[in-house]
Protein backbone atom coordinates (compact mmCIF):
# COMPACT_ATOMS: atom_id res chain seq x y z
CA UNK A 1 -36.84 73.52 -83.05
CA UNK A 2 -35.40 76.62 -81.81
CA UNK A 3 -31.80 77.35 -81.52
CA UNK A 4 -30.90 79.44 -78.46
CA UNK A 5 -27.98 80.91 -76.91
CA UNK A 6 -27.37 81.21 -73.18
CA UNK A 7 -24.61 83.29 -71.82
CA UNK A 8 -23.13 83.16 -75.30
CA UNK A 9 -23.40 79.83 -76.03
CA UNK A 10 -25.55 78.24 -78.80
CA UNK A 11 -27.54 75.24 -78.39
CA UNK A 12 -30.54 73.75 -80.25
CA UNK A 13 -34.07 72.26 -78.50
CA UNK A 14 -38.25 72.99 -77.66
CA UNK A 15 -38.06 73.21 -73.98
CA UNK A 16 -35.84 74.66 -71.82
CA UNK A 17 -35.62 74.50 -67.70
CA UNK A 18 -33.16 75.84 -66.14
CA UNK A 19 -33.39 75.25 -62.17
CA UNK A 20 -30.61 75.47 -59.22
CA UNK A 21 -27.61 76.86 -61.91
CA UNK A 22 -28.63 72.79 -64.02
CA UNK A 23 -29.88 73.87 -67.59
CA UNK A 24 -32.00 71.63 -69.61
CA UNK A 25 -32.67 71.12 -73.38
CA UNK A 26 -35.46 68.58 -74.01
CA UNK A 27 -34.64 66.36 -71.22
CA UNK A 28 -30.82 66.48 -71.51
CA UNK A 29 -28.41 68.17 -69.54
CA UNK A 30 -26.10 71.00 -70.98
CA UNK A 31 -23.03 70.50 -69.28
CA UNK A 32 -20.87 73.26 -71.25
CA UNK A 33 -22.85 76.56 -69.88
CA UNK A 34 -21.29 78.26 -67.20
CA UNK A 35 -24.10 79.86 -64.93
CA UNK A 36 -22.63 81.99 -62.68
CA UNK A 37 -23.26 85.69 -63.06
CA UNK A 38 -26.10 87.65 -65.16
CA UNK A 39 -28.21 85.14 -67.30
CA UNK A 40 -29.27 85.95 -70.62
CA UNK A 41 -31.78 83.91 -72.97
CA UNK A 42 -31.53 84.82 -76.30
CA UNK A 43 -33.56 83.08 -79.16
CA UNK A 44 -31.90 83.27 -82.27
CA UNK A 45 -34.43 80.84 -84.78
CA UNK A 46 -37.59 79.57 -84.29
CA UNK A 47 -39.80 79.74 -80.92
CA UNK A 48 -39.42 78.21 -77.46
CA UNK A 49 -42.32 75.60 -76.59
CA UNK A 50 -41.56 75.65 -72.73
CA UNK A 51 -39.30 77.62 -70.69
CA UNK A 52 -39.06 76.94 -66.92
CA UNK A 53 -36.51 78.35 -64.48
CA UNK A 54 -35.79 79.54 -61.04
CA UNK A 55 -34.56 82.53 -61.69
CA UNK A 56 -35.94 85.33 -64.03
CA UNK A 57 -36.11 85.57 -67.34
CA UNK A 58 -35.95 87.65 -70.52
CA UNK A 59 -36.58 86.06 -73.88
CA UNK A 60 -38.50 86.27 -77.35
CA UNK A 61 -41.54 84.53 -78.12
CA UNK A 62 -42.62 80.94 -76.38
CA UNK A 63 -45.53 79.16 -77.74
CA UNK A 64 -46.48 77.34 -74.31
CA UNK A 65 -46.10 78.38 -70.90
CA UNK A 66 -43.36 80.37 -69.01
CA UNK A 67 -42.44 79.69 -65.18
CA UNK A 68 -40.16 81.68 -63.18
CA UNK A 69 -39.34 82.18 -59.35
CA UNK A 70 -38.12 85.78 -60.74
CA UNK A 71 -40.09 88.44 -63.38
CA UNK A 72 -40.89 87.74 -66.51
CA UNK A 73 -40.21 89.54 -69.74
CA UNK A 74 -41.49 88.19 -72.79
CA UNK A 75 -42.97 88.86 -76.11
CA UNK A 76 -45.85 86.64 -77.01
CA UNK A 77 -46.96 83.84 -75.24
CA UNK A 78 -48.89 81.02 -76.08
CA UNK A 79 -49.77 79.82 -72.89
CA UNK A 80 -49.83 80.27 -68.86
CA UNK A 81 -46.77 82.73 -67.61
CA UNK A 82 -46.14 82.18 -63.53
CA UNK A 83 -43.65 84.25 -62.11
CA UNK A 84 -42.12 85.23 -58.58
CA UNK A 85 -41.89 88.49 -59.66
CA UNK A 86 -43.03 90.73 -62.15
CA UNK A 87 -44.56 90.17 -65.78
CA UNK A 88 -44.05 92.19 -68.75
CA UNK A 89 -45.28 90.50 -71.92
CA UNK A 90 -47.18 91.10 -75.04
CA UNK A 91 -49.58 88.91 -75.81
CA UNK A 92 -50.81 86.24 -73.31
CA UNK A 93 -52.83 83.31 -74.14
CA UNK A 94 -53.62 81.76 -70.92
CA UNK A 95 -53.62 82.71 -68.02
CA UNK A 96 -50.56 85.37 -65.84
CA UNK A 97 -49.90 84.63 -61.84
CA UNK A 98 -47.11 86.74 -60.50
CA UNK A 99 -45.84 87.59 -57.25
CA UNK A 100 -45.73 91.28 -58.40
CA UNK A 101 -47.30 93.39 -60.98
CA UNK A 102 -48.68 92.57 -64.33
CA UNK A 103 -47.86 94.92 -67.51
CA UNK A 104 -49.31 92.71 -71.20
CA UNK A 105 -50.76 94.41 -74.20
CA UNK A 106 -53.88 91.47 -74.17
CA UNK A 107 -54.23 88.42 -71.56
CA UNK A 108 -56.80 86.01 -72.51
CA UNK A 109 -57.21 83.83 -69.56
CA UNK A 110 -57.26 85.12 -66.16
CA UNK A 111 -54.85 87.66 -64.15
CA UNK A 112 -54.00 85.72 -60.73
């Protein structure tokens, strides 16, 4: 389990969505974040299984896939990264479709 902090605030889960300004732990809404303003992701223990959102998105490691309507900065990922925008990552294990360009140290599946 990872524990993560969001605009300052600390909360504890595997999979994170955050879509339309509604953020999502595991299936259950996180009512205490306020959204408005600059977003930042910030893992503080352990690794991210599945991060989805609408808007884009800076963060640590995630061992599954990353989806953004904005660009993606990442370290390693385990999976697919899609993004709206750009994609800056280490290592990808899957596969990277963005809107705009793609800048990883090693992509194992396919650049889209």
């Amino acid at each position: 389990m990872a524990r993560i902090s969001i605009n300052g605030v600390t909360i504890e889960g595997n999979n994170l969505s955050i879509r339309n300004g509604q953020v999502t732990i595991d299936g259950r809404a996180v009512s205490e974040l306020d959204m408005e303003g600059i977003l930042s992701i910030r893992v503080e223990e352990g690794t991210i299984q599945e991060l989805r959102t609408d808007l884009s998105v800076s963060c640590n490691d995630v061992s599954g896939n990353v989806s953004a309507g904005g660009s993606v900065n990442c370290d390693d990922v385990g999976g697919n990264v899609s993004a709206g925008g750009s994609v800056n990552c280490d290592d990808v294990r899957g596969n990277v479709s963005a809107g705009g360009t793609v800048n990883a140290d090693k992509v194992k599946g396919q650049i889209l």
